[in-house]
Protein backbone atom coordinates (compact mmCIF):
# COMPACT_ATOMS: atom_id res chain seq x y z
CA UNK A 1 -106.58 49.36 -100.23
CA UNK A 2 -105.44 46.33 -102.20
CA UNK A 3 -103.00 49.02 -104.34
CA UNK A 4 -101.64 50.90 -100.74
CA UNK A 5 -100.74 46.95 -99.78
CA UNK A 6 -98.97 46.08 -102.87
CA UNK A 7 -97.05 49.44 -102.96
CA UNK A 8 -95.74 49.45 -99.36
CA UNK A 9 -95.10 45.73 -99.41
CA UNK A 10 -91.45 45.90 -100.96
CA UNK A 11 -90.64 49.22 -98.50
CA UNK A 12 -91.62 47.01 -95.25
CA UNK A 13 -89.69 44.04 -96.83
CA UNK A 14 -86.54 45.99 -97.39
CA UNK A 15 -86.86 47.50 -93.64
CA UNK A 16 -87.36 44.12 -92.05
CA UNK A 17 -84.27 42.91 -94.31
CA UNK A 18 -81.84 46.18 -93.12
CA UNK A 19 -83.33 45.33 -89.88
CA UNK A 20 -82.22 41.34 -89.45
CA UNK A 21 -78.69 43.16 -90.97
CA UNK A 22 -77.94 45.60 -88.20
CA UNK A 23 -78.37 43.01 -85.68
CA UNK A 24 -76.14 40.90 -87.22
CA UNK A 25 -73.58 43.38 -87.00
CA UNK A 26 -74.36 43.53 -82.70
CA UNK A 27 -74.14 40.20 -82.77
CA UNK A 28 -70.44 39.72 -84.35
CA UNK A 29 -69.47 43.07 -82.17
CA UNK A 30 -70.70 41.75 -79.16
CA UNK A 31 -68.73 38.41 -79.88
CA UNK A 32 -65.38 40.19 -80.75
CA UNK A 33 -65.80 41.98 -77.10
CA UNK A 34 -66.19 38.47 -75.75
CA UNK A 35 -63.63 36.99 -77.92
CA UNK A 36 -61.07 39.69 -75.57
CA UNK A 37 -62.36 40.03 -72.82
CA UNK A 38 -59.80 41.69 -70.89
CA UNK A 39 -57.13 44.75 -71.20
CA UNK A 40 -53.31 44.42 -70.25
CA UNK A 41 -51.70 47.42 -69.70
CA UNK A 42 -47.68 48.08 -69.48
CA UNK A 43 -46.27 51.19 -66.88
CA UNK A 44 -42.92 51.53 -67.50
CA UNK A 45 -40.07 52.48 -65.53
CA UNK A 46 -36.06 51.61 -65.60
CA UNK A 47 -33.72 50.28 -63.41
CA UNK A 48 -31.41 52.90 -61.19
CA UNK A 49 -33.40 55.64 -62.53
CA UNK A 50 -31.86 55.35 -65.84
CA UNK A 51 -32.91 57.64 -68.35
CA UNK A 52 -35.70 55.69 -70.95
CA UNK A 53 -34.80 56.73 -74.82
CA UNK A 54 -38.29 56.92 -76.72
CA UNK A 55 -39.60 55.59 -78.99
CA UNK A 56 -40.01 52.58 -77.04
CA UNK A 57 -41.39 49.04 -79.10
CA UNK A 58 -43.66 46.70 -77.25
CA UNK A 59 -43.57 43.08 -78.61
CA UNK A 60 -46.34 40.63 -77.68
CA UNK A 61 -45.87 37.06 -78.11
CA UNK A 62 -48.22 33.88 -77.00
CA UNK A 63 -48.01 30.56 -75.69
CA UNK A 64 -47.22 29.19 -78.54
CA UNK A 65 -44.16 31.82 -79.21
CA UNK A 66 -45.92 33.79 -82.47
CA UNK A 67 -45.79 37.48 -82.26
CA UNK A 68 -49.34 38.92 -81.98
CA UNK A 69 -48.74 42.21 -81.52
CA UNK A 70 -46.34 45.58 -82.15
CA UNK A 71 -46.54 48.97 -81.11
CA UNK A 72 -44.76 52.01 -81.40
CA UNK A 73 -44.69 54.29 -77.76
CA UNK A 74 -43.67 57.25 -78.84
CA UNK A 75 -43.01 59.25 -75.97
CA UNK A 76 -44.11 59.11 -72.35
CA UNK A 77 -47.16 60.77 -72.75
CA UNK A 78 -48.50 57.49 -74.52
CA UNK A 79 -50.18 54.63 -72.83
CA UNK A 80 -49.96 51.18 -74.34
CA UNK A 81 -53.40 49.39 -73.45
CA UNK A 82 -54.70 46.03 -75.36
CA UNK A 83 -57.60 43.64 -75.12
CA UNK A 84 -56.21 40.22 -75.41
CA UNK A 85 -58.41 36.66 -74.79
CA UNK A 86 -57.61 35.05 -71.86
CA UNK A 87 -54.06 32.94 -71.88
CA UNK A 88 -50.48 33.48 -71.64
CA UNK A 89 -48.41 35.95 -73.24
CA UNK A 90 -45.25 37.16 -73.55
CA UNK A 91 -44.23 41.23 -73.53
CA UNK A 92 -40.90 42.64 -74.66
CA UNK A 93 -40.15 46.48 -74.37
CA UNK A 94 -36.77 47.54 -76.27
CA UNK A 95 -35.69 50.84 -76.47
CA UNK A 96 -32.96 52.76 -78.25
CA UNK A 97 -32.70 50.02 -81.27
CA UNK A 98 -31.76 52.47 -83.96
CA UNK A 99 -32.28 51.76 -87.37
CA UNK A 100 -29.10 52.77 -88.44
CA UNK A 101 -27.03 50.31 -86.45
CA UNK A 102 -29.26 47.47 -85.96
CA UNK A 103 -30.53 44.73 -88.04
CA UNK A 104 -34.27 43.46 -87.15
CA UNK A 105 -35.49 39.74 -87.55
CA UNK A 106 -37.74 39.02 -90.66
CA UNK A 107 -39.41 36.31 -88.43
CA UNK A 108 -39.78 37.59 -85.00
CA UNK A 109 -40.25 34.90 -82.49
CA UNK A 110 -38.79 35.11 -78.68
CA UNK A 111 -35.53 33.23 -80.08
CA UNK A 112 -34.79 35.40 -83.15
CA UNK A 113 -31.62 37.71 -82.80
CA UNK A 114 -31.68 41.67 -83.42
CA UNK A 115 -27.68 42.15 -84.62
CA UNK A 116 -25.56 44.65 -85.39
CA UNK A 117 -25.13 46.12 -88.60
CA UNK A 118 -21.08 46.50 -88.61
CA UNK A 119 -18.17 46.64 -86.29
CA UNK A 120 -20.39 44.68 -83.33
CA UNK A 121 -20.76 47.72 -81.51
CA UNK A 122 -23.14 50.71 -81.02
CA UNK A 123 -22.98 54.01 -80.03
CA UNK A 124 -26.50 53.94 -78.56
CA UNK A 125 -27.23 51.81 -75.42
CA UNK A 126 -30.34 49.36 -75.96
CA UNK A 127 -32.91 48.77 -72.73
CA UNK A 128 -34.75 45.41 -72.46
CA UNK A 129 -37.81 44.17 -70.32
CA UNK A 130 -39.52 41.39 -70.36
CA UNK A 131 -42.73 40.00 -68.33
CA UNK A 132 -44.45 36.98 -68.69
CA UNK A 133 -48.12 37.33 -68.00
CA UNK A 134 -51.02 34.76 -67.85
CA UNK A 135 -53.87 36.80 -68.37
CA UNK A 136 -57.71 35.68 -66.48
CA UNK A 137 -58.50 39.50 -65.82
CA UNK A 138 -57.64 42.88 -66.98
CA UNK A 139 -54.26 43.53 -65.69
CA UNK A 140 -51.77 46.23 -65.58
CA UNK A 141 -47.58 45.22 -65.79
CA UNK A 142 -45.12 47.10 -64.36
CA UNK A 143 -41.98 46.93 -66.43
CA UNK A 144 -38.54 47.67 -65.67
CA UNK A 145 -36.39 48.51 -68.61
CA UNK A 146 -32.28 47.63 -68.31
CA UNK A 147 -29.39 47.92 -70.47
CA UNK A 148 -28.71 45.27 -72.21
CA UNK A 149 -25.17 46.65 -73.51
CA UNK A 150 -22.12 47.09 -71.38
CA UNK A 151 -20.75 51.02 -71.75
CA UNK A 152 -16.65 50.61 -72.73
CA UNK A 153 -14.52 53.47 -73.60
CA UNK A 154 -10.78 54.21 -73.66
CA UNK A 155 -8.19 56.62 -72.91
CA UNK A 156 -4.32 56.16 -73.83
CA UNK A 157 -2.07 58.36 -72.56
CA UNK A 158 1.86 58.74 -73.30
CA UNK A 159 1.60 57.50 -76.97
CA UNK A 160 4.65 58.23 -78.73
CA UNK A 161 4.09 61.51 -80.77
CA UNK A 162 4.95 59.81 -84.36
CA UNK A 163 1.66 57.41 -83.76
CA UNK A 164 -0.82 57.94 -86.56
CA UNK A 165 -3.69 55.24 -85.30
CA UNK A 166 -4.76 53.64 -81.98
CA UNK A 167 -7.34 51.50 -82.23
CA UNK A 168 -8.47 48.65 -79.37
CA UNK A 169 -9.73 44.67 -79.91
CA UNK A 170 -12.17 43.66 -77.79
CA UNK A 171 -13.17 39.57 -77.85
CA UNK A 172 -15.34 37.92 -77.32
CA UNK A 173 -18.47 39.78 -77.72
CA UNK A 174 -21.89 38.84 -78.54
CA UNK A 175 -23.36 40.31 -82.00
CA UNK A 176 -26.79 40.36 -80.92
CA UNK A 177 -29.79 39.74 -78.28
CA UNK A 178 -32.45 37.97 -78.66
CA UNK A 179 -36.28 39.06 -78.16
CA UNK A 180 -35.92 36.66 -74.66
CA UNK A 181 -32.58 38.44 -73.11
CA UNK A 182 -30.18 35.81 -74.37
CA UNK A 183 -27.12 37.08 -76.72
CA UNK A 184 -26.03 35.20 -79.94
CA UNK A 185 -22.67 33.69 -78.00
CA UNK A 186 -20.86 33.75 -81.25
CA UNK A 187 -17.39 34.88 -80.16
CA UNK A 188 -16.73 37.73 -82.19
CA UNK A 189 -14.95 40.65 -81.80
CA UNK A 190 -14.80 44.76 -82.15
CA UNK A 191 -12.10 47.10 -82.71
CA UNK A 192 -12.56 50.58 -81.28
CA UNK A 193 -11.33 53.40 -82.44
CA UNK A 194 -9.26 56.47 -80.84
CA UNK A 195 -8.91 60.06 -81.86
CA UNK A 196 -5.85 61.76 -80.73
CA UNK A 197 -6.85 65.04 -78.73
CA UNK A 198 -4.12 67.28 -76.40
CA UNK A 199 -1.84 64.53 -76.58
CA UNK A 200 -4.28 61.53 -75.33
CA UNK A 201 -5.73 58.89 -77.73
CA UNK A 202 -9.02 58.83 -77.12
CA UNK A 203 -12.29 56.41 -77.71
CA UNK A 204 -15.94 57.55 -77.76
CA UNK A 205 -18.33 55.58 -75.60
CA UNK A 206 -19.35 52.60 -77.29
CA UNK A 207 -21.91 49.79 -76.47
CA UNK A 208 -21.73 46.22 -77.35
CA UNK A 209 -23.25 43.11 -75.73
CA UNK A 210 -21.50 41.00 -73.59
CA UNK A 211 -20.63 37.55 -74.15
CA UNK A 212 -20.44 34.38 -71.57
CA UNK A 213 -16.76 33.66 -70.81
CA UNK A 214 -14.10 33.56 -68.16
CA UNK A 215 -12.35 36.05 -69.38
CA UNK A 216 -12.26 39.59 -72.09
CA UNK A 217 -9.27 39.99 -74.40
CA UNK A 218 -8.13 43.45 -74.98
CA UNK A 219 -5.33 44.17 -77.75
CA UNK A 220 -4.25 47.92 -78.72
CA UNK A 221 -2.63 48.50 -81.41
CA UNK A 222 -0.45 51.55 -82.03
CA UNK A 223 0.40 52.39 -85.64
CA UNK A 224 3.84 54.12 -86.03
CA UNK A 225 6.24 54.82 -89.24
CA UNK A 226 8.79 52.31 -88.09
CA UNK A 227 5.87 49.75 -87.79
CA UNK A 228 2.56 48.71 -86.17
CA UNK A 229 2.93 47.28 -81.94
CA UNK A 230 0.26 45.38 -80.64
CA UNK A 231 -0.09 45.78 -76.93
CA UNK A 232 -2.79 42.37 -75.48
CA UNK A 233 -3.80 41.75 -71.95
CA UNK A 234 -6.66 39.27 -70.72
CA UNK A 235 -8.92 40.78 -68.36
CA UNK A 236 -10.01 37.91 -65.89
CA UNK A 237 -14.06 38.69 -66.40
CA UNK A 238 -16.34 38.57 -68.95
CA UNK A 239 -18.11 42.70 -69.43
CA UNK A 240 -21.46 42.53 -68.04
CA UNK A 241 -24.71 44.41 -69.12
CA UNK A 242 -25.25 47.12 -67.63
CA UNK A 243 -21.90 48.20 -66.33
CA UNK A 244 -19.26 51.02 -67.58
CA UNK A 245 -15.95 50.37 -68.21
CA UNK A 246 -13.74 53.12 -68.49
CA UNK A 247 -10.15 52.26 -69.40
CA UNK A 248 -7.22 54.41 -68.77
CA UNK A 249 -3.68 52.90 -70.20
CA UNK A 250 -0.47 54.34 -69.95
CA UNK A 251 2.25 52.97 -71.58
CA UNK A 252 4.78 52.71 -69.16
CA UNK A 253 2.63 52.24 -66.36
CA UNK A 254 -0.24 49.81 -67.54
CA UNK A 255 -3.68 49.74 -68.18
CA UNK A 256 -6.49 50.68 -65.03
CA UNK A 257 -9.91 50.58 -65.45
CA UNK A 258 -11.00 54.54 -63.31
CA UNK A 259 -13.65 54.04 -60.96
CA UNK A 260 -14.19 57.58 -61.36
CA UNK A 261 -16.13 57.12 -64.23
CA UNK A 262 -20.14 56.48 -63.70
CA UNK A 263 -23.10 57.47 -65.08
CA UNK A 264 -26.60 57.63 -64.37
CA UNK A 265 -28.54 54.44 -64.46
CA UNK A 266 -25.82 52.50 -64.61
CA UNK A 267 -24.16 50.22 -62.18
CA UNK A 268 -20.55 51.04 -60.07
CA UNK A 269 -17.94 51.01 -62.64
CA UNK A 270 -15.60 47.84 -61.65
CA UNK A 271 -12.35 48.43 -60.40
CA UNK A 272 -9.45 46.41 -61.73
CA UNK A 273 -5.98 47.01 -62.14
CA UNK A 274 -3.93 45.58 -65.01
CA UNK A 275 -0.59 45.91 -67.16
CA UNK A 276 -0.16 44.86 -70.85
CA UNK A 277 2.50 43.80 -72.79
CA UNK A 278 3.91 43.80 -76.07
CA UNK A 279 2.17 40.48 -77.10
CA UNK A 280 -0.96 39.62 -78.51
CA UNK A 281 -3.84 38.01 -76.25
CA UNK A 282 -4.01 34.24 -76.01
CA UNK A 283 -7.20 32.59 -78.22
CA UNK A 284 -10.15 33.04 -76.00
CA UNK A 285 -10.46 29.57 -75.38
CA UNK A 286 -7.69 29.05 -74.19
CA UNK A 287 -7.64 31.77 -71.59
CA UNK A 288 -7.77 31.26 -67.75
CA UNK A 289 -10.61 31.68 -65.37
CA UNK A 290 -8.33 33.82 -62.67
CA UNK A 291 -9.47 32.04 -59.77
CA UNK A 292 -7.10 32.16 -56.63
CA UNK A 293 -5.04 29.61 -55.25
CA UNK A 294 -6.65 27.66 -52.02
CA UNK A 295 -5.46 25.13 -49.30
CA UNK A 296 -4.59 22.32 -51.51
CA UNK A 297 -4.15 24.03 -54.64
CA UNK A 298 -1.81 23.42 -57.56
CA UNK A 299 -0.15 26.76 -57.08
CA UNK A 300 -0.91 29.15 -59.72
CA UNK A 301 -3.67 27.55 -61.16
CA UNK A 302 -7.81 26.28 -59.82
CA UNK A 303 -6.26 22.47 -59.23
CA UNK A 304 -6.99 20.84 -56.04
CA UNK A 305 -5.07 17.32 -55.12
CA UNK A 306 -7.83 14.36 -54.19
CA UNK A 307 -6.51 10.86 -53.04
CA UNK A 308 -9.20 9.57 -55.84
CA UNK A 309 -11.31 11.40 -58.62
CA UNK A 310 -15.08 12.16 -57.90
CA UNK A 311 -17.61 11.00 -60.02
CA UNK A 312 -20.58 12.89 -61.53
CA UNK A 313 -23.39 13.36 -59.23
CA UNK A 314 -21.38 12.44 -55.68
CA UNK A 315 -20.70 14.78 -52.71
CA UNK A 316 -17.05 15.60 -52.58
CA UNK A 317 -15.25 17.40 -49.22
CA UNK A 318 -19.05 18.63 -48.75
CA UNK A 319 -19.69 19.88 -52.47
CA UNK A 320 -22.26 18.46 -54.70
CA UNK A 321 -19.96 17.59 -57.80
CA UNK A 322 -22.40 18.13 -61.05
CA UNK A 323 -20.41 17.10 -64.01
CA UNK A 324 -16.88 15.87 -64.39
CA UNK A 325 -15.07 15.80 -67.76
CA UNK A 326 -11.74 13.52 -67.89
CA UNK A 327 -8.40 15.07 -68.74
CA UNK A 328 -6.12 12.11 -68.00
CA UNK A 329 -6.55 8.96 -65.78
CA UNK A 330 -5.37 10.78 -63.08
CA UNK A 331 -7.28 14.45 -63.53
CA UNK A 332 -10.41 15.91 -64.37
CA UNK A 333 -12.68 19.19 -64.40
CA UNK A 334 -15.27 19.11 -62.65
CA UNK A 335 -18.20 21.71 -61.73
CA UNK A 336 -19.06 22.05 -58.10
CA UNK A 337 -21.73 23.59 -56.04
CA UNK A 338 -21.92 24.87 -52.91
CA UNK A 339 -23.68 23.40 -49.93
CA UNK A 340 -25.45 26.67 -49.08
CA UNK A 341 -27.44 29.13 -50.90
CA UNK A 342 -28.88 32.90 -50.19
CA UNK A 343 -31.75 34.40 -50.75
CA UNK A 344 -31.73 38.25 -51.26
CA UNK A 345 -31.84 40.80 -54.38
CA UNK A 346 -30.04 40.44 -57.89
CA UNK A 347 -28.10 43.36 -57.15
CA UNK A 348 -26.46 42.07 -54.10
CA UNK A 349 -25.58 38.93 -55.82
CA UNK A 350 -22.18 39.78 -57.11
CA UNK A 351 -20.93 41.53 -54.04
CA UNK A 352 -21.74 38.41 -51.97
CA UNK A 353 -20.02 36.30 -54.37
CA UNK A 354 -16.81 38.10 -54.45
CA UNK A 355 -17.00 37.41 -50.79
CA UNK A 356 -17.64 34.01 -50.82
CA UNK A 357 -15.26 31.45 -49.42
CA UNK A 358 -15.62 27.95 -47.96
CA UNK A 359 -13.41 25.77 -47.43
CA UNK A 360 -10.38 27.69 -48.50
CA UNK A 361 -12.46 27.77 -51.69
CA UNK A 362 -12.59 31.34 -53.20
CA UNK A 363 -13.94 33.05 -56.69
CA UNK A 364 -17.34 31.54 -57.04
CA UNK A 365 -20.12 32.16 -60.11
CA UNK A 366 -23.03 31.20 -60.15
CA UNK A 367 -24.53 29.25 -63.66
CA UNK A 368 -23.88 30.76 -67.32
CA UNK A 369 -27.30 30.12 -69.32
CA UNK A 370 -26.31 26.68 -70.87
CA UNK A 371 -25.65 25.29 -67.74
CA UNK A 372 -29.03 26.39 -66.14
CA UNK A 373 -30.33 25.05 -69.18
CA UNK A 374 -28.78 21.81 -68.60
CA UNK A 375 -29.28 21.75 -64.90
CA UNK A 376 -32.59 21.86 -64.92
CA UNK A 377 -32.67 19.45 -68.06
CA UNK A 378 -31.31 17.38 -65.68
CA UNK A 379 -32.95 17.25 -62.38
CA UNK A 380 -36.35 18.74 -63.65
CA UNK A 381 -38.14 15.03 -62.90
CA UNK A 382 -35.74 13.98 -60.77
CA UNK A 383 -35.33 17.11 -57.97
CA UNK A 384 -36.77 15.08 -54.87
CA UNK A 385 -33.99 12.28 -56.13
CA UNK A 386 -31.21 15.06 -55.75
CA UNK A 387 -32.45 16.77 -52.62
CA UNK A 388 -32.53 13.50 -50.95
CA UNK A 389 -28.51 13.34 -51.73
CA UNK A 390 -27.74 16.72 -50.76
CA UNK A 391 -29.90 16.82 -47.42
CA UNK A 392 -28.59 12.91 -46.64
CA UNK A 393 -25.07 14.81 -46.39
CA UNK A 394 -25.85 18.03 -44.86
CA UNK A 395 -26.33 20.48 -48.00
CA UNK A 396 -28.92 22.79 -48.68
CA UNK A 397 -31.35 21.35 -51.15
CA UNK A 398 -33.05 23.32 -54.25
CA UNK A 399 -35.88 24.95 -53.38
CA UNK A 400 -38.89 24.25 -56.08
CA UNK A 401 -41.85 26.23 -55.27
CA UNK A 402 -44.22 27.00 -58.63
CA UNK A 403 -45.02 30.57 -57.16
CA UNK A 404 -41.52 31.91 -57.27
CA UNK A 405 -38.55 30.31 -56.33
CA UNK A 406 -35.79 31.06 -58.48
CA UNK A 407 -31.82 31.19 -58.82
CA UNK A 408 -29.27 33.42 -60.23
CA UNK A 409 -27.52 32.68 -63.34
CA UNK A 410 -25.98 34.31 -65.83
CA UNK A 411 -23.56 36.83 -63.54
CA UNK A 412 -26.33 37.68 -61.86
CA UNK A 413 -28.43 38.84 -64.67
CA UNK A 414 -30.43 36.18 -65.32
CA UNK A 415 -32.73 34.07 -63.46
CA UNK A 416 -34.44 29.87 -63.80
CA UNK A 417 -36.61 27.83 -61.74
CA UNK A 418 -37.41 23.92 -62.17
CA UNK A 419 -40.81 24.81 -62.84
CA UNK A 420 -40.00 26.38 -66.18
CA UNK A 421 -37.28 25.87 -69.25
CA UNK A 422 -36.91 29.80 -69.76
CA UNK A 423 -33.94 31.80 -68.49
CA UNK A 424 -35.55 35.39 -67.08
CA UNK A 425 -33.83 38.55 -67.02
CA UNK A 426 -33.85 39.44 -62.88
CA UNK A 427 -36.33 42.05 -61.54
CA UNK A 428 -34.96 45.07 -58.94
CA UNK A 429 -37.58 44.31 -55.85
CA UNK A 430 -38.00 40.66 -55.73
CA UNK A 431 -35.39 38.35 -54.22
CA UNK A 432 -33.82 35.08 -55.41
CA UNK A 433 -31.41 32.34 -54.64
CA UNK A 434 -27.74 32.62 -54.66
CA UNK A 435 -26.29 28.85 -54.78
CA UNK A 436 -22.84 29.41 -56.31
CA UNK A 437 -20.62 26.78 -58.41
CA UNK A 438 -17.09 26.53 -59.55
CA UNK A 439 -15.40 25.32 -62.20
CA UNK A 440 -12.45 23.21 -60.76
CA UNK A 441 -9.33 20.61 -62.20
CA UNK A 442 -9.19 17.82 -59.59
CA UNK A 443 -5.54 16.13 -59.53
CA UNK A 444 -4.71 12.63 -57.71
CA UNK A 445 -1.88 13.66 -55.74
């Protein structure tokens, strides 16, 4: 008996040790399950139906702005589904970023820039969504994918026949968007080319990001034996995302951009009328904001005559002046806002703001980025100070709700609230507020 002891001895040792080892193993399983404790789950759609280009790339960032997570979705059939720990996260869907034209960040944080490779176009249109999620229970995100590109193309008609080259400069454009919607703002430029076909000069569709400014410089140039002309207009409008622009130039009768052109998933083509001449655009800077003339007005220009100049943060014929900048002791420029606001959907935005007049007052925006940014700099722990002001004199105030109120910026694009320093590409179903501003030169009679 004492020999069957000592010979099954080691064999009951080793079980008990394999034993204590797969339990172990439950153990650290059961904690990783614990560790994530619930799924997220993206559905994705697009906005007016638009068709989605596969493969689509899901981007998950945290609190803290470090990317956790990539995924390739290669078609529609595919489902992206993750556990994640409880906190808040970040997702970004892109789609149609083609290796071929597009550089990729080394570092990819929200703020890092995907850019072109050459020529600051593409001939692909890139989609973007974005949802912010903070994550106590499994959850499933519904995410709407939008271009991110505006659509441009060109046709020239009644070239003279000796022409060898028609090309067209487009400034300022952006050369790349960043993982959180905004572009790089770095004023450059793109230079399309035509092909001649049945006696038209003709551009293939091309897609480049827009860039925030009052107005979009166009210059053609025609290349003939006797020597190059350089046709330049300014277009009073910066090229928004998600809109086609078709433009149709004759050269005795002008330039039009053809409502007639539209495409699925993409918004009404704007329709604007415009000549060029034989001169090259102005520097972008320099180029006007093509605001109408008011009661009061400097004529031909967005200068109103005061008896005194406004200062900063005062109410002013019933408009909250924001900033003022001096020109000369007896003129400045001054941002103002409206007394009102509107609440309704992103998409309406524009058309009520082509609308809008008070006062005489005509051609309102509503905030670029950097001004959001600044504006709620500003009056983030000081709103109640501000709303005092504004209702004291009859003005709506700013509405600061941590569920969901939010205001338009960016042409309508974009979205802020006071509760939060991000800018937020607009959704299609919720509403938010329309308060518009205006950029304005105040003159002491």
């Amino acid at each position: 008996m004492s020999y069957i002891k000592c010979y099954y001895l080691p064999i009951l040792l080793s079980l008990l040790v394999c034993s204590c080892g797969e339990y172990k193993l439950e153990e650290e399983a059961d904690e990783a399950v614990e560790e994530h404790p619930h799924s997220v789950q993206v559905v994705t759609r697009s906005d007016n139906n638009a068709p989605i280009h596969y493969p689509l790339t899901v981007y998950l960032f945290n609190e803290q702005g470090k990317c956790v997570g990539q995924e390739i979705i290669a078609d529609e059939s595919v489902a992206y589904s993750r556990k994640l720990s409880e906190g808040k996260y970040t997702i970004v869907l892109l789609s149609g970023v083609a290796e071929d034209e597009y550089f990729m960040p080394l570092d990819i944080s929200p703020d890092s820039y995907i850019t072109l490779k050459e020529s600051n176009f593409a001939k692909a249109p890139i989609q973007i969504a974005q949802a912010q999620v903070n994550l106590t229970k499994s959850t499933t995100v519904q995410m709407t994918l939008s271009y991110a590109v505006a659509s441009v193309g060109f046709v020239i008609n009644e070239v003279p026949a000796d022409a060898t080259q028609v090309s067209i400069d487009i400034s300022p454009v952006s050369s790349g968007i960043a993982f959180d919607g905004n572009y790089k703002e770095d004023k450059q430029s793109c230079t399309v080319p035509c092909v001649k076909e049945d006696g038209q000069w003709i551009s293939e569709t091309v897609y480049i990001f827009p860039h925030e400014s009052n107005s979009t410089h166009l210059s053609v140039l025609v290349e003939l034996p006797e020597g190059n002309k350089t046709y330049g207009y300014t277009y009073q409008a910066a090229l928004q995302a998600g809109y086609p622009y078709q433009f149709t130039g004759n050269f005795e009768d002008g330039i039009t951009l053809n409502g007639e052109f539209q495409a699925e998933g993409w918004h009404p083509v704007v329709d604007v009328e415009f000549g060029f001449n034989e001169v090259v655009p102005d520097d972008p800077d320099d180029g006007g904001t093509g605001e109408g003339e008011g009661p009061g007005q400097e004529e031909g220009s967005d200068a109103y005559f005061v008896s005194e100049l406004p200062e900063a943060e005062s109410i002013w014929e019933g408009f909250y002046v924001w900033t003022t900048e001096s020109v000369s002791a007896t003129e400045c420029e001054a941002i103002i806002i409206s007394p009102d606001h509107l609440e309704l959907l992103a998409s309406q935005g524009r058309e009520e703001l082509a609308n809008y007049e008070i006062n005489g007052i005509k051609d309102w925006r509503v905030f670029t980025k950097e001004e959001a940014k600044g504006f709620i700099a500003q009056y983030a722990d000081s709103l109640n100070d501000l709303n005092d002001l504004l209702q004291a004199n009859g003005l709506a105030i700013f509405c600061c709700n941590e569920e969901g109120d939010r205001y338009l910026c960016n042409n309508c694009l974009s979205s802020f609230a006071f509760w939060s320093s991000s800018i937020s590409p607009v959704g299609s179903k919720r509403s938010y507020f329309l308060r518009p501003v205006k950029t304005v030169r105040l003159k002491v009679r």
